[in-house]
Protein backbone atom coordinates (compact mmCIF):
# COMPACT_ATOMS: atom_id res chain seq x y z
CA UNK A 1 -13.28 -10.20 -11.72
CA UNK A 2 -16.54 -8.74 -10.21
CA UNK A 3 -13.90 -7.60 -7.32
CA UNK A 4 -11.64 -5.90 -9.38
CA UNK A 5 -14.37 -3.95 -11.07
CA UNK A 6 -15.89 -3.25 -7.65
CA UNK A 7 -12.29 -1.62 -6.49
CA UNK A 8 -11.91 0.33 -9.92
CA UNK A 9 -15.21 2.04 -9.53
CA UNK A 10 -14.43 2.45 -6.01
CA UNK A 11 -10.91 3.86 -6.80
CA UNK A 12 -12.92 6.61 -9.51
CA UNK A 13 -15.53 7.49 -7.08
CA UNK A 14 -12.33 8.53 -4.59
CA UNK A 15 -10.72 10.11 -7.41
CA UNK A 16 -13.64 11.71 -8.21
CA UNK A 17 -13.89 13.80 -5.11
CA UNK A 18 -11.10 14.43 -3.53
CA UNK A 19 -8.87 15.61 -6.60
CA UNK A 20 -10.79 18.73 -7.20
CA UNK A 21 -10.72 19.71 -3.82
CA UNK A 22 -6.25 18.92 -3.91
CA UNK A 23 -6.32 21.18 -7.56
CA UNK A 24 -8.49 23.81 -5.76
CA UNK A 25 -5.83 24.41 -3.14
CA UNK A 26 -2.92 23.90 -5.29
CA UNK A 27 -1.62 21.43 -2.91
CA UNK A 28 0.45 19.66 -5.70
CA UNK A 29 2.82 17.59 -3.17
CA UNK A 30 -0.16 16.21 -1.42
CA UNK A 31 -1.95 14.98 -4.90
CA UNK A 32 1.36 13.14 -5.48
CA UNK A 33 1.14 11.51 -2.03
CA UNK A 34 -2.97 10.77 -3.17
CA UNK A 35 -1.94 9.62 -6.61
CA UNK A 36 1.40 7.54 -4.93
CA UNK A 37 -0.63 5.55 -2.13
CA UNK A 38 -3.59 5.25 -4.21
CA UNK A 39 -2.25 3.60 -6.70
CA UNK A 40 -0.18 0.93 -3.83
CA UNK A 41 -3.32 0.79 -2.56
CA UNK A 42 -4.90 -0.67 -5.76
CA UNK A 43 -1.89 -2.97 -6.53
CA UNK A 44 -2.04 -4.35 -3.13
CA UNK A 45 -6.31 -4.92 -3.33
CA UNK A 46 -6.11 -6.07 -6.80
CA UNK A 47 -3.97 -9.17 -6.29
CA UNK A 48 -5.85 -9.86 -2.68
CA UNK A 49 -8.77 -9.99 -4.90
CA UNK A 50 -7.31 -11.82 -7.73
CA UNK A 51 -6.25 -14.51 -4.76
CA UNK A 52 -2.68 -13.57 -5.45
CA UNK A 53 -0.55 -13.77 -2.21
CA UNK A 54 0.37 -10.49 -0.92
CA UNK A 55 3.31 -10.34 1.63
CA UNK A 56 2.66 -8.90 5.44
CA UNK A 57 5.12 -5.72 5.66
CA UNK A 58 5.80 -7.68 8.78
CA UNK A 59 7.54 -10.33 7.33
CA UNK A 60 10.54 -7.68 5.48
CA UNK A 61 10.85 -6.84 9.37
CA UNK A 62 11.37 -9.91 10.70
CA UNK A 63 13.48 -11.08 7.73
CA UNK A 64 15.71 -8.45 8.47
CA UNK A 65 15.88 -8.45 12.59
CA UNK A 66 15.81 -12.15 12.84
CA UNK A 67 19.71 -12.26 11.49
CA UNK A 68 20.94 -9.82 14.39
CA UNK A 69 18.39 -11.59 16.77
CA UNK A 70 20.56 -14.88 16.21
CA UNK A 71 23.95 -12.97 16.51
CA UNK A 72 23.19 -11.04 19.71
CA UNK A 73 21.60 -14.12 21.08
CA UNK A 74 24.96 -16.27 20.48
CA UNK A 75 26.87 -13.12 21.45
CA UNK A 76 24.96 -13.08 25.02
CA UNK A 77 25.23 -16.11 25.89
């Protein structure tokens, strides 16, 4: 739990700084990208920190290429 508060007050301090400067410049698309991979960001940290197990991105790759890999493979030879 100690973690999870840890990535919360680092997730404010972030907040904290960089919004203002995003409002300042009106850049509203960009503080929708911040808010958007902040917040995967702290879904993805809070369950590593909670032990949960994350998925590697890799692995949706794979999953999907590994299908054709076998066809074109058979096909080839």
């Amino acid at each position: 739990m100690l973690g999870v508060l840890g990535l919360l007050i680092v997730c404010t301090l972030v907040i904290w700084f960089e919004v203002p400067k995003l409002r300042h410049k009106k850049a509203k698309k960009e503080l929708w990208l911040f808010y958007t991979v902040l917040a995967i960001g702290m879904v993805v940290s809070i369950c590593k920190a909670l032990g949960l197990n994350v998925p590697n991105p890799s692995d949706l790759s794979a999953a999907i290429f590994k299908p054709i890999s076998i066809f074109l493979f058979h096909l080839l030879s």
